[in-house]
Protein backbone atom coordinates (compact mmCIF):
# COMPACT_ATOMS: atom_id res chain seq x y z
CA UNK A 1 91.61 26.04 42.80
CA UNK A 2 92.29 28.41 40.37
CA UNK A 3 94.96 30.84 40.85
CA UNK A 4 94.20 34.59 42.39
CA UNK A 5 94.54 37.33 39.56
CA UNK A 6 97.43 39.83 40.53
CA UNK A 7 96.28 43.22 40.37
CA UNK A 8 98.11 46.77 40.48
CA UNK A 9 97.02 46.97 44.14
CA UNK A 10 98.68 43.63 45.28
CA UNK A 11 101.76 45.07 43.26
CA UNK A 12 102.01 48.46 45.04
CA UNK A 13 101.27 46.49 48.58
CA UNK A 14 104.24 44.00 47.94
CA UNK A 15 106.62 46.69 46.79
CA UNK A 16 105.34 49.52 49.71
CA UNK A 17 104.54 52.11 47.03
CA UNK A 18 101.27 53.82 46.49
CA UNK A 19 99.06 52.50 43.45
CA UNK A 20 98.93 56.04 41.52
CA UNK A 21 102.60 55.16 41.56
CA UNK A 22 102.58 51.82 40.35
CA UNK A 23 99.54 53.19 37.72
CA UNK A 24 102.17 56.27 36.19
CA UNK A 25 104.79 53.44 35.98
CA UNK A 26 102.38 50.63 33.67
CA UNK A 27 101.05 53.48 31.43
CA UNK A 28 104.84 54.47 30.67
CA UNK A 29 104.38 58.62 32.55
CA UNK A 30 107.64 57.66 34.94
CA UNK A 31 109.74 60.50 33.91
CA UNK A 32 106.80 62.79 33.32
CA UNK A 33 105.67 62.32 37.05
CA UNK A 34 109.50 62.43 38.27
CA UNK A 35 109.89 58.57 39.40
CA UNK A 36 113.37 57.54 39.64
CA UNK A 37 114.44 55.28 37.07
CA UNK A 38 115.55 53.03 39.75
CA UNK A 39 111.99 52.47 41.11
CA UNK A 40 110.09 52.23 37.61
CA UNK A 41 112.66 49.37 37.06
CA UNK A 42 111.72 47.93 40.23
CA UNK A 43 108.49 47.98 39.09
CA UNK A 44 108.97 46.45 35.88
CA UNK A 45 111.05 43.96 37.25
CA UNK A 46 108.67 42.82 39.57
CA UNK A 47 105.51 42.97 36.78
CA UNK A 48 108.00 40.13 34.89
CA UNK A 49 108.34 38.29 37.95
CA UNK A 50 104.79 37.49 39.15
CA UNK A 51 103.67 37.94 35.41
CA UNK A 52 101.42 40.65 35.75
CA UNK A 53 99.52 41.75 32.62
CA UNK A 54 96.82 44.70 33.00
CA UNK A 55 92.97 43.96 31.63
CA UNK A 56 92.26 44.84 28.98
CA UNK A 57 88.89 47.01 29.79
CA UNK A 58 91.50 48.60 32.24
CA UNK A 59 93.65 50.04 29.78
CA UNK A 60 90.77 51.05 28.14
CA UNK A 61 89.16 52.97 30.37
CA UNK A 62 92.72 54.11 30.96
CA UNK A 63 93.97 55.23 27.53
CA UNK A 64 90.98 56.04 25.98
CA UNK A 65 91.31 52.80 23.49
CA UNK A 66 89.66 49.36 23.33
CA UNK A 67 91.43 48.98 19.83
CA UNK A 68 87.46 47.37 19.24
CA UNK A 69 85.23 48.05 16.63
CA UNK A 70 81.70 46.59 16.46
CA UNK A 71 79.98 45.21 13.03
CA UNK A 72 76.35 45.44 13.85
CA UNK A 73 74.70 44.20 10.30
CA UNK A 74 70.91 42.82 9.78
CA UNK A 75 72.28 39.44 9.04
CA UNK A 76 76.27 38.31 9.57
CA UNK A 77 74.94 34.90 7.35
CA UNK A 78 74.16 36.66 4.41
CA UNK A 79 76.44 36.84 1.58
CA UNK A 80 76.68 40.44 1.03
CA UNK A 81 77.41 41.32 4.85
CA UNK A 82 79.59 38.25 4.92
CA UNK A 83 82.11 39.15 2.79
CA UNK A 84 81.90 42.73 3.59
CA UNK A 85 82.79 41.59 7.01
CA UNK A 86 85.96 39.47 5.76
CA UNK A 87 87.24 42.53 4.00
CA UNK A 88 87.00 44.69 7.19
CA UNK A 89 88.52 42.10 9.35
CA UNK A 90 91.53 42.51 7.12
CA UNK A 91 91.91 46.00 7.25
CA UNK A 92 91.10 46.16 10.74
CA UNK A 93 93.64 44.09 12.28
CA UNK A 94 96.65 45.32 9.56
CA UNK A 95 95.70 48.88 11.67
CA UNK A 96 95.75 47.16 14.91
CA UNK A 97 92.09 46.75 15.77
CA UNK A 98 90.01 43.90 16.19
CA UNK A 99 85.95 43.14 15.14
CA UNK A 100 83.37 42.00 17.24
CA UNK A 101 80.61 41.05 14.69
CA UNK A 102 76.88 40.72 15.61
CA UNK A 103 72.84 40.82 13.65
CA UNK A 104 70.58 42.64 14.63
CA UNK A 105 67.59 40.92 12.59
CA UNK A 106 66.31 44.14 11.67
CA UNK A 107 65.19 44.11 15.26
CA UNK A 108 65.41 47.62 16.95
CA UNK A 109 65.13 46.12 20.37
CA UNK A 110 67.65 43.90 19.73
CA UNK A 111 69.55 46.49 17.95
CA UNK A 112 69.36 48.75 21.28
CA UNK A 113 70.12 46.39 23.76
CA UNK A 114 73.43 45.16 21.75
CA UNK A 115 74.85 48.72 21.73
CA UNK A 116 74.20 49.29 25.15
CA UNK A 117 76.07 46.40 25.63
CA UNK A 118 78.91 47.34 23.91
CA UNK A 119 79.11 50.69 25.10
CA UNK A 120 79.75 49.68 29.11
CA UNK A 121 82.81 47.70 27.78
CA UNK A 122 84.29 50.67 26.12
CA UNK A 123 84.83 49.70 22.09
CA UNK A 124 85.74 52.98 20.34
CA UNK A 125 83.41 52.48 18.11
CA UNK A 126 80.05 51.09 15.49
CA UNK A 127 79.92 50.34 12.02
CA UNK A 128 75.94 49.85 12.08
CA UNK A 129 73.36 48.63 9.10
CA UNK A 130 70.62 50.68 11.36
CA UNK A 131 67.11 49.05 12.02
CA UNK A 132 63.83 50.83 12.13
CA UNK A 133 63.68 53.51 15.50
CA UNK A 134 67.16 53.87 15.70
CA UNK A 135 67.40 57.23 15.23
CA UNK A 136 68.00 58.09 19.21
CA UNK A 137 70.18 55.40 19.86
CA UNK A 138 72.52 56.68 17.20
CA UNK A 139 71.95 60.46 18.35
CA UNK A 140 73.16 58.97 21.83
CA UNK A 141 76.39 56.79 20.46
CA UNK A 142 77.28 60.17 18.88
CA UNK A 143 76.95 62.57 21.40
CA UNK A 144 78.39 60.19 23.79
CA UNK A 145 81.59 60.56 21.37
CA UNK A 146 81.65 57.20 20.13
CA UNK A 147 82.65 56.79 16.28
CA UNK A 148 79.88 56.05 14.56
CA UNK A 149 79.38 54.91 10.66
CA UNK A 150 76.47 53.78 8.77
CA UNK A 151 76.47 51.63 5.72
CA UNK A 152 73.74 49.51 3.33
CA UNK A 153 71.60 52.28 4.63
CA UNK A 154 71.72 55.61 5.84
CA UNK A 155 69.23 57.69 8.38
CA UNK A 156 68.19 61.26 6.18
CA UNK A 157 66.86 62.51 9.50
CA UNK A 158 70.31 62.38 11.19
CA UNK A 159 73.85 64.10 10.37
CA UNK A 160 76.56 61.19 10.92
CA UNK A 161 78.54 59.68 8.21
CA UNK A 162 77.79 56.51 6.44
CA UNK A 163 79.12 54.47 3.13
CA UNK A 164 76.43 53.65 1.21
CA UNK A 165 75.54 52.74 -2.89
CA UNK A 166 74.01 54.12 -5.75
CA UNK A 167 70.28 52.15 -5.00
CA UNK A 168 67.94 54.60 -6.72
CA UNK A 169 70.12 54.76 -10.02
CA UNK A 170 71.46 51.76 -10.24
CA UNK A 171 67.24 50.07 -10.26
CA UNK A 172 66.48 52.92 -12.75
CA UNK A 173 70.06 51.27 -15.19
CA UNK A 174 68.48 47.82 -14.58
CA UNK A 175 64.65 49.12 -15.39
CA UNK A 176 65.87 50.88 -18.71
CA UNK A 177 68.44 47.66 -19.70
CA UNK A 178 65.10 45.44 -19.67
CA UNK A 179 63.44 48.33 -21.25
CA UNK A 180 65.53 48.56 -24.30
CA UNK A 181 65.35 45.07 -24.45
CA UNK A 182 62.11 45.28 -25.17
CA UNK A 183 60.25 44.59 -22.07
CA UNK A 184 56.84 46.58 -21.67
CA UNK A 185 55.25 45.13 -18.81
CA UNK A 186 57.90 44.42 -16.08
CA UNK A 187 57.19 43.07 -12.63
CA UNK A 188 59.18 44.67 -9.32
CA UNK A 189 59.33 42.51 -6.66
CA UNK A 190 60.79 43.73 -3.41
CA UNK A 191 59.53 43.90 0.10
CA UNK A 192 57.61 45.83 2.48
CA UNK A 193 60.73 48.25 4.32
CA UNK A 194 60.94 51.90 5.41
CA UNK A 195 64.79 51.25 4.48
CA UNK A 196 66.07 54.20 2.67
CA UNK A 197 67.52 51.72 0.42
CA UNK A 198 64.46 49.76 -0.75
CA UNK A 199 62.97 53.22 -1.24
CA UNK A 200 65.28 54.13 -3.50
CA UNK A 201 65.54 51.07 -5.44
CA UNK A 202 61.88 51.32 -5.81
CA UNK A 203 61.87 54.77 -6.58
CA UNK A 204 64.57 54.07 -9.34
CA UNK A 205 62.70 51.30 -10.82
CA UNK A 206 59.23 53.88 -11.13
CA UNK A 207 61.15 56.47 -12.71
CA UNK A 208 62.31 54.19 -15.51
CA UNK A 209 58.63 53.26 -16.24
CA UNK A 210 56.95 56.30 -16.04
CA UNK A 211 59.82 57.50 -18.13
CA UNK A 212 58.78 55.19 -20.91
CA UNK A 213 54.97 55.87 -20.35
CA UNK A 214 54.63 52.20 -19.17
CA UNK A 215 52.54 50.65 -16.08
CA UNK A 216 54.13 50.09 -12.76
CA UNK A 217 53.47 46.35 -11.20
CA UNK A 218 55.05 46.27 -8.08
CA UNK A 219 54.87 43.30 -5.58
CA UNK A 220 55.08 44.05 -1.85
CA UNK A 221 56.31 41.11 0.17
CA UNK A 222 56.02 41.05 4.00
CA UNK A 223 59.69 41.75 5.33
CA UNK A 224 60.14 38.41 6.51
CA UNK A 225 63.57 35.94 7.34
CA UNK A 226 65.06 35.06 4.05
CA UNK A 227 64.76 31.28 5.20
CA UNK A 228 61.12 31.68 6.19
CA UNK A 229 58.48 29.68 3.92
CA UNK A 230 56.00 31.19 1.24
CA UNK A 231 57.87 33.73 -0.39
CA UNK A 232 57.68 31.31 -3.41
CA UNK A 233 54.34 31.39 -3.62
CA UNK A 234 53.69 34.54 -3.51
CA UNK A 235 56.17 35.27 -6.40
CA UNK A 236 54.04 32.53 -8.41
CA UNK A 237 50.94 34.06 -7.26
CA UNK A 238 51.96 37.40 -8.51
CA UNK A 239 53.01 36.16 -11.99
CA UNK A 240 50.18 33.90 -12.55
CA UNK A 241 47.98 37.00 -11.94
CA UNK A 242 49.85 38.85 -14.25
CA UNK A 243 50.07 37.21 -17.54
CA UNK A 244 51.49 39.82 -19.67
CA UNK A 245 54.51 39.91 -17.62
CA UNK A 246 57.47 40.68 -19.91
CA UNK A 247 60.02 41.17 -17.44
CA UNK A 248 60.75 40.80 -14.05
CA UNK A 249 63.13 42.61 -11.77
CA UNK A 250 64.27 41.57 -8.07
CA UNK A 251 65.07 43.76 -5.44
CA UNK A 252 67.86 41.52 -3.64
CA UNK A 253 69.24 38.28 -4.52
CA UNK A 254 67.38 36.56 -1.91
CA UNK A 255 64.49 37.29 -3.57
CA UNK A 256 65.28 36.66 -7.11
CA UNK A 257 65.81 32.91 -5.72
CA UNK A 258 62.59 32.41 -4.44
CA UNK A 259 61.44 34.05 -7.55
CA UNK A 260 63.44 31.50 -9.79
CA UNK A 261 61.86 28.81 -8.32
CA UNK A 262 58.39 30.49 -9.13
CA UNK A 263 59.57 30.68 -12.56
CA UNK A 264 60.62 27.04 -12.87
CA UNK A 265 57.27 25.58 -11.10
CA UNK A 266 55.33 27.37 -13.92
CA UNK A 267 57.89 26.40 -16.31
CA UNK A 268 58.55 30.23 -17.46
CA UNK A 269 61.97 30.13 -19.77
CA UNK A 270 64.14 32.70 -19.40
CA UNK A 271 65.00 34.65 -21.65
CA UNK A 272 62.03 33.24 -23.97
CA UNK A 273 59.15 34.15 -21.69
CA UNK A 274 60.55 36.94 -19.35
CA UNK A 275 63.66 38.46 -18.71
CA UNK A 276 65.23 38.93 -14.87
CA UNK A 277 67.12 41.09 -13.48
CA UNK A 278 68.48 40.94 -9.66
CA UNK A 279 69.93 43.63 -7.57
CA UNK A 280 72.76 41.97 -5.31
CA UNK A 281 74.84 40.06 -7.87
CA UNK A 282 75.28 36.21 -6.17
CA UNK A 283 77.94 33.94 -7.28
CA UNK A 284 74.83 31.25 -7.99
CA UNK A 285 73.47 33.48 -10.58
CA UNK A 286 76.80 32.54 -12.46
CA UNK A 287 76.49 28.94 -11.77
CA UNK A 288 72.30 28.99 -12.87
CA UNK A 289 71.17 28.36 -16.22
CA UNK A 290 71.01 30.82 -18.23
CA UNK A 291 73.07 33.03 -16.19
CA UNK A 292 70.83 35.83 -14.38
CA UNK A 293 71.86 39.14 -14.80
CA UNK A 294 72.75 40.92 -11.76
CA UNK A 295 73.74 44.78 -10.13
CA UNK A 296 77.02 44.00 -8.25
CA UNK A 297 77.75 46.19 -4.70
CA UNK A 298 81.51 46.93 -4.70
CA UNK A 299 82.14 44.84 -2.04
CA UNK A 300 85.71 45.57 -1.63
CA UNK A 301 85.57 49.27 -1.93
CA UNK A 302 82.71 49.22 0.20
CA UNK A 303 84.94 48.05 2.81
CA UNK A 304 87.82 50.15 2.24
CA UNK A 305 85.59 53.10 2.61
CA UNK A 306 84.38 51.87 5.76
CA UNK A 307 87.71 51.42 7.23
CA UNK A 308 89.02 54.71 6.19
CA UNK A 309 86.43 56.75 7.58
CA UNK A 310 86.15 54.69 10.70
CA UNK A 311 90.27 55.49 11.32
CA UNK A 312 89.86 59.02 10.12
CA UNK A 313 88.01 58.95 13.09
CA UNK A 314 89.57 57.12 15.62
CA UNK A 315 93.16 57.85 14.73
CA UNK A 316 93.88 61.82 15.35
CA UNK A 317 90.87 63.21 13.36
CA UNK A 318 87.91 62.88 16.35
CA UNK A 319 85.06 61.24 16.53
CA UNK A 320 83.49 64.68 15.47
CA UNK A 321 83.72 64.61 11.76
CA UNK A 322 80.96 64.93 9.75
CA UNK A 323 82.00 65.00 6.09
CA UNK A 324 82.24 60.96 5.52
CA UNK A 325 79.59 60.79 3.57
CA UNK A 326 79.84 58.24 0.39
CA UNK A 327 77.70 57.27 -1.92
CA UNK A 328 79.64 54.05 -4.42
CA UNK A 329 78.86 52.95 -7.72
CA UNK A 330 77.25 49.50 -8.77
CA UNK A 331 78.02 47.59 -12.10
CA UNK A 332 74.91 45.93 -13.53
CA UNK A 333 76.13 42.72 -15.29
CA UNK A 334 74.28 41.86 -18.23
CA UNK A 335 74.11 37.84 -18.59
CA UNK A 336 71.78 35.91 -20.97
CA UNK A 337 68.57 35.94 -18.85
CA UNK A 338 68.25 39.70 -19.91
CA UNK A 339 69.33 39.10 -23.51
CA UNK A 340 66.71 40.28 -25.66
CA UNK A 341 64.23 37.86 -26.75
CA UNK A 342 64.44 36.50 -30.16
C-alpha cells in the first residue's frame, strides 16, 4: 500500500497550529508575520522529521515560479530544432530553469491544446515556432502575463518579441552567388507555407532574379512530413520539365535531400550540369560528394538570444517587454557544388 502523502494540513493538525501558520513558516515570512522563532523551529523540525517536501505546482502557484519553460517547435527530430534545443537546455538549467520540449507538427490544434495544457500547470513561460491560426492563442498567453518568445518565425500581425534570421537576404546572397557563377536559369524549390519565413526566402530568391532580368521557376511542394514519400519525384518531375535548368536552389535542407536524390536518378553532375545551393546548412552536405553549398542558421547565438530575452523577462524585467525583437545573420558557405562550371 503505498504510503499517504503528508501535506501542510496534516502538519498544522499534528502540531495544533493553524495552516496559514504553518504556510508563512515553509515560504520563509516567519519574522515578517511575527512567529516566534521558537515555533518556526518547531516547524522546521518537524518538516525534517516526517520528511515533508511541498509540490512543486504548490510552490508555484505560491511564489509565482514553476522555474519551467516550454520549447514548443514544429519538429523536436529535426536537426535544426534539435540542436537549438541542446543549446537552450544548457543555458536554462546554468540559470536554474528546466525545459519541457514538445512538436507541434505545424498543427494549430495541436499547437492549442498543448499550451492550454501547459498553462493549468503554471510554467512561466513559451518559447514557440508558431503554427498557422495562432495568432489568438498567443494574444491570450500574453495578456494572461505569461512570457512569451517566438523564433524560426515571427507573427507581423502581433507585437511580442521573437529571435528570428535574416531569410529574405540571406536567399537573395545565395540567388546572386549562383548568379555570378553564371547560372541563368535557376530552379527554387520550396514548399507551399504562409510561414513568414518561406515568404521571405522566396521573396529573397525573386528579387535576385528580377534583379538580373532573368525568369523565375519556382516549385511549390505540398507542405508535407519530411519523411513522407514523393517529394523525390516531384523534384525529378520538375527538372525533367525544365531542361535548361542551370541552377538549383533549396529552401531547407530537407528538401535539398530529396532533391539530391532527383539529381542522382537522372544522373545530373554537380557542379557540371547544375549548381545547388541549400538553405539550412546539414552536417551531410559536408560528408556528400561534391560538398553542397549551404546558408548556415547561427545555431548557438540563436539560442543565446533566446535565453536572454526569455530571462530578461522572467527575472526582474516583466513579462511586459516588448523590445526583444532580433533579427541574426546567416553565413552562406560556398562548397564545390556551387563552384562555377568549367
Amino acid at each position: 500500500m503505498a504510503k499517504k502523502k503528508i501535506s501542510i494540513k496534516d502538519i498544522a493538525k499534528s502540531l495544533g497550529i493553524s495552516i496559514t501558520t504553518v504556510s508563512f513558516i515553509l515560504n520563509g515570512k516567519a519574522k515578517e508575520k511575527r512567529i516566534s522563532d521558537e515555533l518556526t523551529l518547531k516547524v522546521e523540525d518537524y518538516i525534517k522529521a516526517v520528511g515533508y517536501k511541498p509540490s512543486h505546482l504548490a510552490q508555484s502557484l505560491r511564489l509565482g515560479k514553476s522555474k519551467v519553460i516550454v520549447f514548443m517547435v514544429e519538429d523536436i527530430s529535426n536537426q535544426f530544432f534539435a540542436s537549438i534545443a541542446r543549446e537552450i537546455e544548457e543555458k536554462a538549467y546554468k540559470n536554474g530553469y528546466k525545459i519541457i520540449y514538445c512538436s507541434t507538427n505545424n498543427d494549430p490544434e495541436k499547437a492549442k491544446t498543448l499550451i492550454d495544457t501547459f498553462k493549468v500547470r503554471s510554467v512561466d513561460g513559451f518559447i514557440i515556432t508558431p503554427t498557422p491560426n495562432l495568432e489568438n492563442t498567443i494574444i491570450d498567453l500574453i495578456e494572461d502575463e505569461f512570457a512569451v518568445l517566438l523564433f524560426d518565425r515571427w507573427i507581423p500581425s502581433i507585437d511580442c518579441n521573437y529571435v528570428v534570421v535574416e531569410n529574405e537576404k540571406s536567399a537573395f546572397e545565395a540567388t546572386l552567388h549562383l548568379i555570378n557563377n553564371g547560372c541563368k536559369n535557376i530552379g527554387f524549390i520550396t514548399v507551399e507555407s504562409d510561414q513568414i519565413q518561406m515568404k521571405d526566402r522566396l521573396r529573397g530568391y525573386n528579387e535576385a532574379i528580377e534583379n538580373h532580368g532573368l525568369k523565375s521557376n519556382v516549385l511549390m511542394l505540398p507542405f508535407q512530413n519530411p519523411s513522407d514519400q514523393g517529394l523525390s519525384q516531384k523534384i525529378q518531375l520538375f527538372i525533367q520539365q525544365n531542361a535548361d535548368l542551370d541552377g538549383l536552389f533549396f529552401a531547407t535542407n530537407y528538401l535539398a535531400f530529396e532533391g539530391l536524390q532527383a539529381l542522382n536518378t537522372l544522373k545530373k553532375r554537380i557542379p557540371i550540369d547544375l549548381l545547388v545551393v541549400s538553405f539550412d546548412d546539414h552536417y551531410f552536405f559536408t560528408l556528400f560528394q561534391p560538398n553542397i553549398s549551404a546558408i548556415e542558421q547561427p545555431l548557438e547565438s540563436i539560442a543565446e538570444k533566446l535565453m536572454e530575452g526569455m530571462l530578461r523577462m522572467l527575472d526582474g524585467e516583466g513579462t511586459y517587454l516588448k523590445d526583444f525583437k532580433i533579427t541574426l545573420p546567416n553565413t552562406l558557405h560556398v562548397r564545390a557544388s556551387s563552384d562555377a562550371k568549367k
